[in-house]
PDB file of N, CA and C in Angstrom:
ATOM      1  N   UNK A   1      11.101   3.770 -15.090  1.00  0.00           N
ATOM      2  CA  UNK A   1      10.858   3.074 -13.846  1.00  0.00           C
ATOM      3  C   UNK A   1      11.658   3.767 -12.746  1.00  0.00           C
ATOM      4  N   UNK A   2      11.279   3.994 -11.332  1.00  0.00           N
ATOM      5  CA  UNK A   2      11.902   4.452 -10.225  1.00  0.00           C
ATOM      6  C   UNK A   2      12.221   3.325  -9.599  1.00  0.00           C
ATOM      7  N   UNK A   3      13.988   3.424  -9.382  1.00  0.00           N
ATOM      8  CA  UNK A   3      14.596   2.140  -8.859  1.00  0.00           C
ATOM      9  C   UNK A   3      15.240   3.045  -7.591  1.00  0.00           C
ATOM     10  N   UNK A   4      15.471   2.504  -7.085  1.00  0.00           N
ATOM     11  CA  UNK A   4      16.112   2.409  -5.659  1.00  0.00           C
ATOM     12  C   UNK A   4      17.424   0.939  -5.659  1.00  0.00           C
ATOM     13  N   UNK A   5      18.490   1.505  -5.601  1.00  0.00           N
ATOM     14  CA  UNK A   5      19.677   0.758  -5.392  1.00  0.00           C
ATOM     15  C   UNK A   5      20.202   0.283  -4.306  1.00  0.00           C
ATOM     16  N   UNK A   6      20.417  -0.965  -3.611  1.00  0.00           N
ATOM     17  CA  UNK A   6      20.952  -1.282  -2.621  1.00  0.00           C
ATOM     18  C   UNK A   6      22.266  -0.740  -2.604  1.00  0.00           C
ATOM     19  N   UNK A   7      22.822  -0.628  -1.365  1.00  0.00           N
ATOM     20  CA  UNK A   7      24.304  -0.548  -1.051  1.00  0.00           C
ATOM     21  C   UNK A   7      25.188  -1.357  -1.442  1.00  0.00           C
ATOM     22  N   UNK A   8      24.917  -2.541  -2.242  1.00  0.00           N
ATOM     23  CA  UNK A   8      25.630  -4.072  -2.447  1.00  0.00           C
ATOM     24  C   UNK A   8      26.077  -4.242  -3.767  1.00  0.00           C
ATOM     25  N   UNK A   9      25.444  -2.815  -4.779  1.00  0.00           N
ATOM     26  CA  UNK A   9      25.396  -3.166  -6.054  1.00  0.00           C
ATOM     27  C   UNK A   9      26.372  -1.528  -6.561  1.00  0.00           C
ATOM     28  N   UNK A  10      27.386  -2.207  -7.892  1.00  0.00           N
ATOM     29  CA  UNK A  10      28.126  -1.413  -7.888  1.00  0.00           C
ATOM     30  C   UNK A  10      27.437   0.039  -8.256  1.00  0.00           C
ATOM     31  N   UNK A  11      28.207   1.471  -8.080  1.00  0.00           N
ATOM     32  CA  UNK A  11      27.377   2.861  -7.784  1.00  0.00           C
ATOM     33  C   UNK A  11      27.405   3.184  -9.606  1.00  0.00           C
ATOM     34  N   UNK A  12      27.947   2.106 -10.338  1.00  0.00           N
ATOM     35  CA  UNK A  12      28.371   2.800 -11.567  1.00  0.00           C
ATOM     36  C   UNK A  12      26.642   1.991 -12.720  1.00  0.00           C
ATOM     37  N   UNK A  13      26.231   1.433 -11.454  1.00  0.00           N
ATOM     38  CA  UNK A  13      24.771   1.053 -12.334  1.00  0.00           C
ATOM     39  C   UNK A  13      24.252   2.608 -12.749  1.00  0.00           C
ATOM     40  N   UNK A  14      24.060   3.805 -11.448  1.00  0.00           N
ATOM     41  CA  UNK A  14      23.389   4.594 -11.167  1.00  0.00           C
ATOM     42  C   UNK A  14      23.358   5.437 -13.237  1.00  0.00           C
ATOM     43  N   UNK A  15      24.261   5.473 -13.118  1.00  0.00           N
ATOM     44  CA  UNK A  15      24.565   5.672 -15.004  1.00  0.00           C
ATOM     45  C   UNK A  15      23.821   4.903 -15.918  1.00  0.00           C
ATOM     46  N   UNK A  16      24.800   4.056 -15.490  1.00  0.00           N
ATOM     47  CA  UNK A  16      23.902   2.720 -16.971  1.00  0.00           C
ATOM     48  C   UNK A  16      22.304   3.127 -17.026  1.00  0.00           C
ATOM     49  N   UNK A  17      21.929   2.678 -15.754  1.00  0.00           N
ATOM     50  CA  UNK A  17      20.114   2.819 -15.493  1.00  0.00           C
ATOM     51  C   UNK A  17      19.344   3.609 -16.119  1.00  0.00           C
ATOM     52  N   UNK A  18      20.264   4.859 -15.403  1.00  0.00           N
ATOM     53  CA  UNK A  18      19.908   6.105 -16.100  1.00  0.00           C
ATOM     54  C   UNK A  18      19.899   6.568 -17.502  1.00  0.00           C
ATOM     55  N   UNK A  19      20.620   6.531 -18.206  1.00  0.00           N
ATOM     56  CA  UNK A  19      20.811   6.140 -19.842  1.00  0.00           C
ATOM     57  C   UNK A  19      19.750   5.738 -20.644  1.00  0.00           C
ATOM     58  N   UNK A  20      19.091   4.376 -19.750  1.00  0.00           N
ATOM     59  CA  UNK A  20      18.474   3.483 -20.341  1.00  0.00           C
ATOM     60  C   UNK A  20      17.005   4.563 -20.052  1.00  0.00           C
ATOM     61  N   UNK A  21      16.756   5.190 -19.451  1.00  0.00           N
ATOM     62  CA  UNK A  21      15.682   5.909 -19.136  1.00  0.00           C
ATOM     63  C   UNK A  21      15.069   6.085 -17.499  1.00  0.00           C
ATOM     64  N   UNK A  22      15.739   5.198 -16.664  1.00  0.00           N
ATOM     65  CA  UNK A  22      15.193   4.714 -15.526  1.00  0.00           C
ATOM     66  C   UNK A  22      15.177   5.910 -14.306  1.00  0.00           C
ATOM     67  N   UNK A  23      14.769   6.484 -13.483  1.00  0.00           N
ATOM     68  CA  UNK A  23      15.135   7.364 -12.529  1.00  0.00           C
ATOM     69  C   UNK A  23      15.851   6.518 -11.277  1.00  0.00           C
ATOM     70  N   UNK A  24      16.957   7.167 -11.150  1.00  0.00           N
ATOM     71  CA  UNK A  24      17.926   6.025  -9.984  1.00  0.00           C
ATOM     72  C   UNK A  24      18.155   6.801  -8.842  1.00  0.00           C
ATOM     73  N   UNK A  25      17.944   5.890  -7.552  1.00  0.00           N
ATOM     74  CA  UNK A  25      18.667   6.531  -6.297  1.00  0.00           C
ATOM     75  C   UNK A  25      19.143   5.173  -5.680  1.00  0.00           C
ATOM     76  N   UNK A  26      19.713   5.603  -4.367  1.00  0.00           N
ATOM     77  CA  UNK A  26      20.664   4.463  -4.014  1.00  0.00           C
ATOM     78  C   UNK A  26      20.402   4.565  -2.359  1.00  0.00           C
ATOM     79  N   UNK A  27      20.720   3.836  -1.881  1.00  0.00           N
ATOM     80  CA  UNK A  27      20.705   3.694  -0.573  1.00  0.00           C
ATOM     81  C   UNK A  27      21.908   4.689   0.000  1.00  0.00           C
ATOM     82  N   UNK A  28      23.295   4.627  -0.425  1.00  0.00           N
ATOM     83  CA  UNK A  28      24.298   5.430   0.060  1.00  0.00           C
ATOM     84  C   UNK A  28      23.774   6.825  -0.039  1.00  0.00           C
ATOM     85  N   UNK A  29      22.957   7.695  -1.436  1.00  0.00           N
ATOM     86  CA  UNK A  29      22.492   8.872  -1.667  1.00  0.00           C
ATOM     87  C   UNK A  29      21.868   9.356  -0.421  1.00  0.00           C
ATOM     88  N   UNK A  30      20.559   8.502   0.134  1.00  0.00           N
ATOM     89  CA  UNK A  30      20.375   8.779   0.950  1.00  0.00           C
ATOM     90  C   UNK A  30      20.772   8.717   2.485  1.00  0.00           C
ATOM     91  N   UNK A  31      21.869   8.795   2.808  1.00  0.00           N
ATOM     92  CA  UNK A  31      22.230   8.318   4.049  1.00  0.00           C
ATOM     93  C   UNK A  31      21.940   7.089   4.588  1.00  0.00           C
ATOM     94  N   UNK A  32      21.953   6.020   4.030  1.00  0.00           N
ATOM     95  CA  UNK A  32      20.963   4.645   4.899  1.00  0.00           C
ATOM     96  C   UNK A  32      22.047   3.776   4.545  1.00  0.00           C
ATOM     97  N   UNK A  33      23.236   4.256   4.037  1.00  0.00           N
ATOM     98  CA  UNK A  33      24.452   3.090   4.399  1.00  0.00           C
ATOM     99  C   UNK A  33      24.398   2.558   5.606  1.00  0.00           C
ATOM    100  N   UNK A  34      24.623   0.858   5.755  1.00  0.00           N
ATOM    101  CA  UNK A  34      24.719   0.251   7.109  1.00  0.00           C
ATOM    102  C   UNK A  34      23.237   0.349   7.870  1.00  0.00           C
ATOM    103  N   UNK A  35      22.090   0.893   7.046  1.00  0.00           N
ATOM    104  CA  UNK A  35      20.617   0.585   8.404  1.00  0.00           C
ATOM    105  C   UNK A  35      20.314  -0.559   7.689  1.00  0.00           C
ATOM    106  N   UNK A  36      19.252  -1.105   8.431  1.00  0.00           N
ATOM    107  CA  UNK A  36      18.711  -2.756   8.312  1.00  0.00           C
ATOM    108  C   UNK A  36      18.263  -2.778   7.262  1.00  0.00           C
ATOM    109  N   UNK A  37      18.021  -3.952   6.966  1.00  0.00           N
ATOM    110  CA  UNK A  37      17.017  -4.336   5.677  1.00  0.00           C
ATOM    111  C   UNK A  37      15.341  -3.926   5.965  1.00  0.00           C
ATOM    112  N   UNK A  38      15.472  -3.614   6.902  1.00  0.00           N
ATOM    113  CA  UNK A  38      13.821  -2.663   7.459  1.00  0.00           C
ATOM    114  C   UNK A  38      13.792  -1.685   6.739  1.00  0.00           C
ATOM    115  N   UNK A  39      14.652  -0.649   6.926  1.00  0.00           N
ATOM    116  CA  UNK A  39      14.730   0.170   7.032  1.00  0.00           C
ATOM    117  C   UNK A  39      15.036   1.029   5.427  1.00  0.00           C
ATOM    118  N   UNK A  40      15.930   0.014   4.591  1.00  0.00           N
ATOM    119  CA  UNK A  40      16.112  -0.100   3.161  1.00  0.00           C
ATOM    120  C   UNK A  40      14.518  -0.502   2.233  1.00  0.00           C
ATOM    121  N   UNK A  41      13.981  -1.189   2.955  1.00  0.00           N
ATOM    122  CA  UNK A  41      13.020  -1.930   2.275  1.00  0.00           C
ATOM    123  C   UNK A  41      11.796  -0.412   2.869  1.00  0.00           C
ATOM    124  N   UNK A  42      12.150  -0.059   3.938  1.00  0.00           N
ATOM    125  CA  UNK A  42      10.592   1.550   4.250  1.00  0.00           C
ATOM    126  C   UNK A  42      10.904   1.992   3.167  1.00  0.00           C
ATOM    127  N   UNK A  43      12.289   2.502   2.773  1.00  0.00           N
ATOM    128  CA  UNK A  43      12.524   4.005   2.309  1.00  0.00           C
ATOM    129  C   UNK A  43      12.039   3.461   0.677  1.00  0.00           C
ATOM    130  N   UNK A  44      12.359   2.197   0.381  1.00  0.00           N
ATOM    131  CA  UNK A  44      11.987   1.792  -1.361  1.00  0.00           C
ATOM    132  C   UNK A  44      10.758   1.928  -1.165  1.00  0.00           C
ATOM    133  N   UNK A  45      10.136   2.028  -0.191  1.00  0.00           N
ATOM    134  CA  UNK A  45       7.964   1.823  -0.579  1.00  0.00           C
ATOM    135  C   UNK A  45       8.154   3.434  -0.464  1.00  0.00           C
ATOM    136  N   UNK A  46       8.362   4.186   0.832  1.00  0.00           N
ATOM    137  CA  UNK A  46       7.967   5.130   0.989  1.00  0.00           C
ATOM    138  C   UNK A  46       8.220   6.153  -0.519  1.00  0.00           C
ATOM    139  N   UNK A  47       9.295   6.019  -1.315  1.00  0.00           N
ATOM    140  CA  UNK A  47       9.867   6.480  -2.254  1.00  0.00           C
ATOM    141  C   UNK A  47       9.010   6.098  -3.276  1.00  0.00           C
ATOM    142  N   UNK A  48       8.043   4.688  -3.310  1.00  0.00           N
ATOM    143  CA  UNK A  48       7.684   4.006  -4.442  1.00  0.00           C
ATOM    144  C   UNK A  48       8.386   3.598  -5.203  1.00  0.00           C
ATOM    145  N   UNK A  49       9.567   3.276  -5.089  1.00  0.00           N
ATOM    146  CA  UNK A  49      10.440   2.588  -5.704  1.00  0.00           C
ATOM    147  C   UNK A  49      10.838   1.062  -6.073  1.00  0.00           C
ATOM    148  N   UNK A  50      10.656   0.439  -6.871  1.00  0.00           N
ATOM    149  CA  UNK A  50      11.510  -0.644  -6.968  1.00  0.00           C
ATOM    150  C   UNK A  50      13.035  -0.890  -6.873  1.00  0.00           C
ATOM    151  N   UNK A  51      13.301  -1.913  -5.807  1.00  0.00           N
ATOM    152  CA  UNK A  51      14.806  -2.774  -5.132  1.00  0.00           C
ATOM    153  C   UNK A  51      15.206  -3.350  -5.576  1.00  0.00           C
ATOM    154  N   UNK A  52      16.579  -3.141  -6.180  1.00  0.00           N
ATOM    155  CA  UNK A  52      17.271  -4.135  -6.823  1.00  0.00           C
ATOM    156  C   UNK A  52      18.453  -4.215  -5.629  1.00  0.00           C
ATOM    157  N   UNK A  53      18.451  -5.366  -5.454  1.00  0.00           N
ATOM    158  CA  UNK A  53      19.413  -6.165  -4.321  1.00  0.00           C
ATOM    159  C   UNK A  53      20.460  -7.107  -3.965  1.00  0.00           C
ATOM    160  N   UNK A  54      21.066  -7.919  -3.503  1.00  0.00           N
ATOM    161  CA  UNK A  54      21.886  -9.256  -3.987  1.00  0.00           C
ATOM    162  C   UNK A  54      21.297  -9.037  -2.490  1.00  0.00           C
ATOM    163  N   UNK A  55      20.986  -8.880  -1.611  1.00  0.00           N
ATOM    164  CA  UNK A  55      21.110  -9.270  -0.200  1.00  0.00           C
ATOM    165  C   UNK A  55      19.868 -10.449  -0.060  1.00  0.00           C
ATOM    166  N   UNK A  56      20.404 -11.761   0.412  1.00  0.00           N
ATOM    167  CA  UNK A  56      19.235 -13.017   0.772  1.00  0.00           C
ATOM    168  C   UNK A  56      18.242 -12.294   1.736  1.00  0.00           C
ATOM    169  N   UNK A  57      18.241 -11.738   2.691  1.00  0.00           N
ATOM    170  CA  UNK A  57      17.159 -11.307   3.478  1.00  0.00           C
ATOM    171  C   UNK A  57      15.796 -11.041   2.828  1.00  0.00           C
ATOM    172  N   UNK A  58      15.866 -10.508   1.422  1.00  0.00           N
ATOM    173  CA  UNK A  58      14.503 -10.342   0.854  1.00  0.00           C
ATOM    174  C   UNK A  58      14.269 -11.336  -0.043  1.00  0.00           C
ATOM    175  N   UNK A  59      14.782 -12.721   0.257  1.00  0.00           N
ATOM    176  CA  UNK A  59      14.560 -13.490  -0.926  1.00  0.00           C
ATOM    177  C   UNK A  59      13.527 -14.114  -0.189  1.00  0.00           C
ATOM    178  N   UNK A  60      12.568 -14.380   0.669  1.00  0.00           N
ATOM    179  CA  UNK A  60      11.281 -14.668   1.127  1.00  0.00           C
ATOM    180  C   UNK A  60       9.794 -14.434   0.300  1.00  0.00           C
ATOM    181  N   UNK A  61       9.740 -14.792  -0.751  1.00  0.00           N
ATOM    182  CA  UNK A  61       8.502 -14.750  -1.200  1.00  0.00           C
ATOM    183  C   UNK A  61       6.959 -14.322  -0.371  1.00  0.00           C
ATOM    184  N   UNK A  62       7.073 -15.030   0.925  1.00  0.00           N
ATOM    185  CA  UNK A  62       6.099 -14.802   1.957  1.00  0.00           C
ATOM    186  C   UNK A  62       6.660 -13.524   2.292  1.00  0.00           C
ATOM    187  N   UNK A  63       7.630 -12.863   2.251  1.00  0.00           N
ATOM    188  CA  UNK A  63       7.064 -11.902   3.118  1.00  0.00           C
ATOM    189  C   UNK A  63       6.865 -10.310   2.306  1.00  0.00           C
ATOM    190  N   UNK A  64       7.666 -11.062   0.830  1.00  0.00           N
ATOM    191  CA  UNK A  64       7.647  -9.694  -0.109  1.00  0.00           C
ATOM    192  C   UNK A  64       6.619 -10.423  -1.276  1.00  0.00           C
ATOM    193  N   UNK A  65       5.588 -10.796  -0.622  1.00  0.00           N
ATOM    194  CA  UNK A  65       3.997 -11.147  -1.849  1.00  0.00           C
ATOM    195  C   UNK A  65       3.986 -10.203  -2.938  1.00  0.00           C
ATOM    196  N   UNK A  66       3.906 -10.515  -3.645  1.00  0.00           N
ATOM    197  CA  UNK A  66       3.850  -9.909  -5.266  1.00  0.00           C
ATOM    198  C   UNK A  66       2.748  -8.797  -5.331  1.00  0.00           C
ATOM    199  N   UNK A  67       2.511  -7.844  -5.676  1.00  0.00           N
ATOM    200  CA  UNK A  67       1.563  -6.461  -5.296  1.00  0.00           C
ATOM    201  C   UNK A  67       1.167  -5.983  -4.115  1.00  0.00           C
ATOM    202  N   UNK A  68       1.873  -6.334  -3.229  1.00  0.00           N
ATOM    203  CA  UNK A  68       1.815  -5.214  -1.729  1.00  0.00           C
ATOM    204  C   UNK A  68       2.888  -4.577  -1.619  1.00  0.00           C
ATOM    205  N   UNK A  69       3.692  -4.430  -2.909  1.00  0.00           N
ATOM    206  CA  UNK A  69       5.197  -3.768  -3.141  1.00  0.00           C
ATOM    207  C   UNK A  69       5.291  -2.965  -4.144  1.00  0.00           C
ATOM    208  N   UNK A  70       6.631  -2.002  -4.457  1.00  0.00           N
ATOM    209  CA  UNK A  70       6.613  -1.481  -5.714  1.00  0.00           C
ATOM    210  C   UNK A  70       7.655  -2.545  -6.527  1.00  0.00           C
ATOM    211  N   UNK A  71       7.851  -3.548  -5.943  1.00  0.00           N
ATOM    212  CA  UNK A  71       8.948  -4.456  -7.020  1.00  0.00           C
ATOM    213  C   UNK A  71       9.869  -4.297  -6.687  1.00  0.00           C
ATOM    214  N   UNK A  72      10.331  -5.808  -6.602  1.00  0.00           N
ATOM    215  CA  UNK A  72      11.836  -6.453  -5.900  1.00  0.00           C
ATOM    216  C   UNK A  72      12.619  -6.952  -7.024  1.00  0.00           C
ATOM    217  N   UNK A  73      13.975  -7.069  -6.788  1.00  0.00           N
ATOM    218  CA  UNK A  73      14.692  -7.304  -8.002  1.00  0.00           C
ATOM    219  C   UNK A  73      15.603  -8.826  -7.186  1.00  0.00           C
ATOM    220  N   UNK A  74      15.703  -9.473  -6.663  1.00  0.00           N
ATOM    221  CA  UNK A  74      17.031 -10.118  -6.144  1.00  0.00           C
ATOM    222  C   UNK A  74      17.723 -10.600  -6.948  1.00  0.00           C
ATOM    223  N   UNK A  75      19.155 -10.233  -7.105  1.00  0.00           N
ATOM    224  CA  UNK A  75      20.118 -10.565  -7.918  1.00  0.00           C
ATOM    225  C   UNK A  75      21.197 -11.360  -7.445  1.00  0.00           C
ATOM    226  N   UNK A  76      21.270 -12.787  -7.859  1.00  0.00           N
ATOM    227  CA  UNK A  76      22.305 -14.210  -7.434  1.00  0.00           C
ATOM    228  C   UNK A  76      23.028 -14.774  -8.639  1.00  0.00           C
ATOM    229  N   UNK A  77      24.455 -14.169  -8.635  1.00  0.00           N
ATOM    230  CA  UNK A  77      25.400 -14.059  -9.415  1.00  0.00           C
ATOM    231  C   UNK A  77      25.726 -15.667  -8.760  1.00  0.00           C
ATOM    232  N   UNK A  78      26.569 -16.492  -9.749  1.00  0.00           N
ATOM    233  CA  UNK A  78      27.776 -17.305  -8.522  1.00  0.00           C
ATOM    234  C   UNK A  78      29.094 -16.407  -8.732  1.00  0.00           C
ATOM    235  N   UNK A  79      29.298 -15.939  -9.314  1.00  0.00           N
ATOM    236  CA  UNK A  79      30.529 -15.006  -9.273  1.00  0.00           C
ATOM    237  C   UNK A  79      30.129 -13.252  -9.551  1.00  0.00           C
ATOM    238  N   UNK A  80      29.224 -12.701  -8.098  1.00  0.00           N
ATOM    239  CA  UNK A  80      29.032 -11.256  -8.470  1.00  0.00           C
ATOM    240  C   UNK A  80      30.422 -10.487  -8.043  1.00  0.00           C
ATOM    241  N   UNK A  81      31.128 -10.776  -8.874  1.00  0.00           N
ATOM    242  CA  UNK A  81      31.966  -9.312  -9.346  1.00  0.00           C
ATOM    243  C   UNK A  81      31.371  -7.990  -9.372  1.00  0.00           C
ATOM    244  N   UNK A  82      32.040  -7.040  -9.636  1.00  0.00           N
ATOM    245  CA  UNK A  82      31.449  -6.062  -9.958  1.00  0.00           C
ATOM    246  C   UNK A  82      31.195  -5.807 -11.316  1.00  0.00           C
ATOM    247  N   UNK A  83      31.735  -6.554 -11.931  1.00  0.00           N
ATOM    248  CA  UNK A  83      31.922  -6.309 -13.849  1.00  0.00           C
ATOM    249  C   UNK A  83      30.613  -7.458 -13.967  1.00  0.00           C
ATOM    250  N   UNK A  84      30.376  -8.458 -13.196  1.00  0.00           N
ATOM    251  CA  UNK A  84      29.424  -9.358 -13.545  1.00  0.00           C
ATOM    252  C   UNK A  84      28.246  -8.989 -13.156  1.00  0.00           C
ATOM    253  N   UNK A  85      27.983  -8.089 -12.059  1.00  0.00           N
ATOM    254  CA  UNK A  85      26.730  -7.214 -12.088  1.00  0.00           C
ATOM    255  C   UNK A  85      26.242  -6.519 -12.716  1.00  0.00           C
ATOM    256  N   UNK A  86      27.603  -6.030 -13.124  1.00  0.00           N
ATOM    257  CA  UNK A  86      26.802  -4.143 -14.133  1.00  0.00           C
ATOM    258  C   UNK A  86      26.620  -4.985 -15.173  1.00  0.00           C
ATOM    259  N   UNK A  87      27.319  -6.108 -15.819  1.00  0.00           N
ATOM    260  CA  UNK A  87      27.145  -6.818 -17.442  1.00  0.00           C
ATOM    261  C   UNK A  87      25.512  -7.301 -16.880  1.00  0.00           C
ATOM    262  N   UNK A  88      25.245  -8.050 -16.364  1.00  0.00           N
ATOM    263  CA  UNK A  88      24.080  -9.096 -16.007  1.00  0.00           C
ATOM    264  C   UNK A  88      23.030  -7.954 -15.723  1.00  0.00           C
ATOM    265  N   UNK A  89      23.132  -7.193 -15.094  1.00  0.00           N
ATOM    266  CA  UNK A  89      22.002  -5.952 -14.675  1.00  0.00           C
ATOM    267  C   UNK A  89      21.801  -4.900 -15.644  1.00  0.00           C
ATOM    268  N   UNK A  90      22.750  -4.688 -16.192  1.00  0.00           N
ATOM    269  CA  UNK A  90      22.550  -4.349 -17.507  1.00  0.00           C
ATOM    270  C   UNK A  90      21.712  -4.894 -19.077  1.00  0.00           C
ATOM    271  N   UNK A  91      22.361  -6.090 -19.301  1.00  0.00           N
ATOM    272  CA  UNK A  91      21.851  -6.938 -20.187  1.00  0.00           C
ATOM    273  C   UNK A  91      20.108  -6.955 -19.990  1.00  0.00           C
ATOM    274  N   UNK A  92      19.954  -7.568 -18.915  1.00  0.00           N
ATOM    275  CA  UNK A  92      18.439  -7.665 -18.651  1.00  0.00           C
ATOM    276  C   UNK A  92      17.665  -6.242 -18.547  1.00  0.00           C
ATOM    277  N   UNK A  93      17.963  -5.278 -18.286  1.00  0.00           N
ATOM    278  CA  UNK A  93      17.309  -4.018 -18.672  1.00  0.00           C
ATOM    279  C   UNK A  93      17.469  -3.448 -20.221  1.00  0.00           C
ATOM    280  N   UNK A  94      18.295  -4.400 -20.947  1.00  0.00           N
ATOM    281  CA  UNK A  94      18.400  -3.406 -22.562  1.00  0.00           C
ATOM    282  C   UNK A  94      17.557  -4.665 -22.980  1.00  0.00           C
ATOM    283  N   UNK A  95      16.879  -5.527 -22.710  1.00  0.00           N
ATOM    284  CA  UNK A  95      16.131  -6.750 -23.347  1.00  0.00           C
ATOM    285  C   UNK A  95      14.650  -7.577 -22.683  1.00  0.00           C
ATOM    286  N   UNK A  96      14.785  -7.062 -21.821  1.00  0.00           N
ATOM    287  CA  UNK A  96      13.952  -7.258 -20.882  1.00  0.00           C
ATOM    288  C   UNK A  96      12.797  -6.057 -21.091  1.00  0.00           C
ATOM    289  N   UNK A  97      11.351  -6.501 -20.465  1.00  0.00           N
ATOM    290  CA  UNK A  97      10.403  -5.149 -20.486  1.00  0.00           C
ATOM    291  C   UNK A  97       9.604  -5.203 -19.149  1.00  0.00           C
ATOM    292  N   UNK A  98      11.160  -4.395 -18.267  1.00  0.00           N
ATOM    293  CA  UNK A  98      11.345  -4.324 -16.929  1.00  0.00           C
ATOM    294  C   UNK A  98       9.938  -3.005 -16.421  1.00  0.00           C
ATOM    295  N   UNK A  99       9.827  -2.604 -17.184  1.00  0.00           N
ATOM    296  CA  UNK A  99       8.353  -1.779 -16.771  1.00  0.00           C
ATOM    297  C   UNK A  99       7.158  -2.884 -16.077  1.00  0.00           C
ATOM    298  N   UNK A 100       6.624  -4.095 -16.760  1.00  0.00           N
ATOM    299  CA  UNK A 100       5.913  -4.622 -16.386  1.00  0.00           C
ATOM    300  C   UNK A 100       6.250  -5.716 -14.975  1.00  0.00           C
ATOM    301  N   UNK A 101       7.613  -5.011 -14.634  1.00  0.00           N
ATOM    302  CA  UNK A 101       7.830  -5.989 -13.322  1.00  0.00           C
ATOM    303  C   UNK A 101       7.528  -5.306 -12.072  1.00  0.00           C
ATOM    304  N   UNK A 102       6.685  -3.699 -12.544  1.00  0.00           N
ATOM    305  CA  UNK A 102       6.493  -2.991 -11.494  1.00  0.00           C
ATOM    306  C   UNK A 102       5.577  -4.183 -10.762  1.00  0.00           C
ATOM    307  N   UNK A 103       5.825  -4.219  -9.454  1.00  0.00           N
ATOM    308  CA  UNK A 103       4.573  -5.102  -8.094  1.00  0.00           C
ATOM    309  C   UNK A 103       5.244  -6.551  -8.173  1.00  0.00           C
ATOM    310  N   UNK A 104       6.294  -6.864  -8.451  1.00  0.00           N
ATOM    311  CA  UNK A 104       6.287  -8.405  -8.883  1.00  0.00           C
ATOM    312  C   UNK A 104       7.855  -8.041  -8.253  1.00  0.00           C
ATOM    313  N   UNK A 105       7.910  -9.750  -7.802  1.00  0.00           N
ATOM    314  CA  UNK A 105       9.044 -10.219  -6.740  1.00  0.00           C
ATOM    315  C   UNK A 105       9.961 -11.017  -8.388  1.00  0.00           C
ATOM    316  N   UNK A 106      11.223 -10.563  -8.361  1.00  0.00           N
ATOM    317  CA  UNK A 106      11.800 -11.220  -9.655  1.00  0.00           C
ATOM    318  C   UNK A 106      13.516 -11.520  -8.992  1.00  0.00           C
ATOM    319  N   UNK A 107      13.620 -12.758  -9.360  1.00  0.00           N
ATOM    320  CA  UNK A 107      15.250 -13.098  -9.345  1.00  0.00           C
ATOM    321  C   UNK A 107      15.646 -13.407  -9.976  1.00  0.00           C
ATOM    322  N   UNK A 108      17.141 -13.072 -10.286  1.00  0.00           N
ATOM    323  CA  UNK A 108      17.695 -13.356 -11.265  1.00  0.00           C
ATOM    324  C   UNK A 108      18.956 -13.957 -11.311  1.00  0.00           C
ATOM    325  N   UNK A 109      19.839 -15.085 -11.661  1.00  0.00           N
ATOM    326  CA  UNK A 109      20.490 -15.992 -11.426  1.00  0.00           C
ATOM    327  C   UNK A 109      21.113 -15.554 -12.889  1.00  0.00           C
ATOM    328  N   UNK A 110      22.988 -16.131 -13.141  1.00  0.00           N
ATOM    329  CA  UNK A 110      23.363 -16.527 -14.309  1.00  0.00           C
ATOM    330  C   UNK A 110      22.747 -16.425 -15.693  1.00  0.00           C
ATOM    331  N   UNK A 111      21.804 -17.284 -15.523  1.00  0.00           N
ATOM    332  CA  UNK A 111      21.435 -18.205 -16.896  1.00  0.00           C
ATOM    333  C   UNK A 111      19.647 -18.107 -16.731  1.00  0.00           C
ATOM    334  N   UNK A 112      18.865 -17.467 -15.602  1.00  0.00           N
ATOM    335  CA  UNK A 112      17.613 -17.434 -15.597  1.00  0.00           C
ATOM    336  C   UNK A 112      16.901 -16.292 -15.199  1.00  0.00           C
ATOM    337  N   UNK A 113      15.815 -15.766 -15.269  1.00  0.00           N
ATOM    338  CA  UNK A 113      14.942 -14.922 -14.632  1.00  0.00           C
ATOM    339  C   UNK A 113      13.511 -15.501 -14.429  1.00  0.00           C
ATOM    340  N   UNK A 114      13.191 -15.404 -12.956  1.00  0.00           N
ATOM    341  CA  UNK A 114      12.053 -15.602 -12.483  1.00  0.00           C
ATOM    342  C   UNK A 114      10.805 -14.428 -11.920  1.00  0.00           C
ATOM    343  N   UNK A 115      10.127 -14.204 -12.610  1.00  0.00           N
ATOM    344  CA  UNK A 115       9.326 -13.226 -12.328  1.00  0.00           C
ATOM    345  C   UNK A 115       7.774 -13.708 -11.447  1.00  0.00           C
ATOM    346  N   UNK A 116       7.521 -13.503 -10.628  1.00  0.00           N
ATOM    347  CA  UNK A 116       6.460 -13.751  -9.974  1.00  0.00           C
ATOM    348  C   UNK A 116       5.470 -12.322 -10.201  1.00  0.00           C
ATOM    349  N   UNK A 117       4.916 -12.475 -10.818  1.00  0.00           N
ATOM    350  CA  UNK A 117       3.650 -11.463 -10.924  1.00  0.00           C
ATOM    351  C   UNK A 117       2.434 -11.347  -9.647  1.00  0.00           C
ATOM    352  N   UNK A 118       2.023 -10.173  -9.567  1.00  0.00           N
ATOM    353  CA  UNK A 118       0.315 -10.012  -8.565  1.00  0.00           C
ATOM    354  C   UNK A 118      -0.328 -10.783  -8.725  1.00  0.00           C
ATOM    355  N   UNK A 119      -0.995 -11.486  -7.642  1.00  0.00           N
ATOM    356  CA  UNK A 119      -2.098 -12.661  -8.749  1.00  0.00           C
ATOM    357  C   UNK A 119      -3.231 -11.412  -8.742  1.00  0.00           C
TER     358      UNK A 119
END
């Protein structure tokens, strides 16, 4: 899967991901530290990439509809640490069959995952 990393999420995923098979880039890689969530959210389509995020701005269902995207990830820790991200973002990619979340808006909380599929 081609992921695209927010700026919000620790840089030591870029490994893990990778390991697991995934092709990773990041928002810092490309120079787009500090631009808008516009501007994060062009470069993941233009790239074809799927976003994995903690930032609320893309937690809008209306405006990130399930297959007019390459796939959203939002990630809502109550305690995102950095050790509680890479464990939690991790876990769900060694058990999970995160391939089929390409086009689909998915969050992920503690104790749940919600996947909204294309209709």
């Amino acid at each position: 899967m081609k992921i695209k990393l927010d700026e919000n999420l620790p840089f030591r995923l870029v490994g893990i991901l990778s390991e697991l098979g995934h092709e990773i880039d990041t928002i810092p890689q490309e120079g787009l530290k500090g631009c808008n969530d516009e501007q994060v959210w062009e470069a993941a389509q233009r790239s074809g990439r799927f976003l994995i995020t903690q930032d609320l701005n893309f937690s809008n269902i209306n405006l990130f509809i399930p297959g007019t995207h390459y796939g959203l990830l939002l990630i809502r820790l109550r305690d995102p640490s950095r050790n509680a991200l890479l464990n939690r973002i991790q876990t769900i990619f060694q058990i999970e069959e995160v391939e089929r979340w390409q086009g689909c808006f998915v969050v992920v909380t503690d104790h749940k995952i919600r996947v909204r599929y294309p209709k």
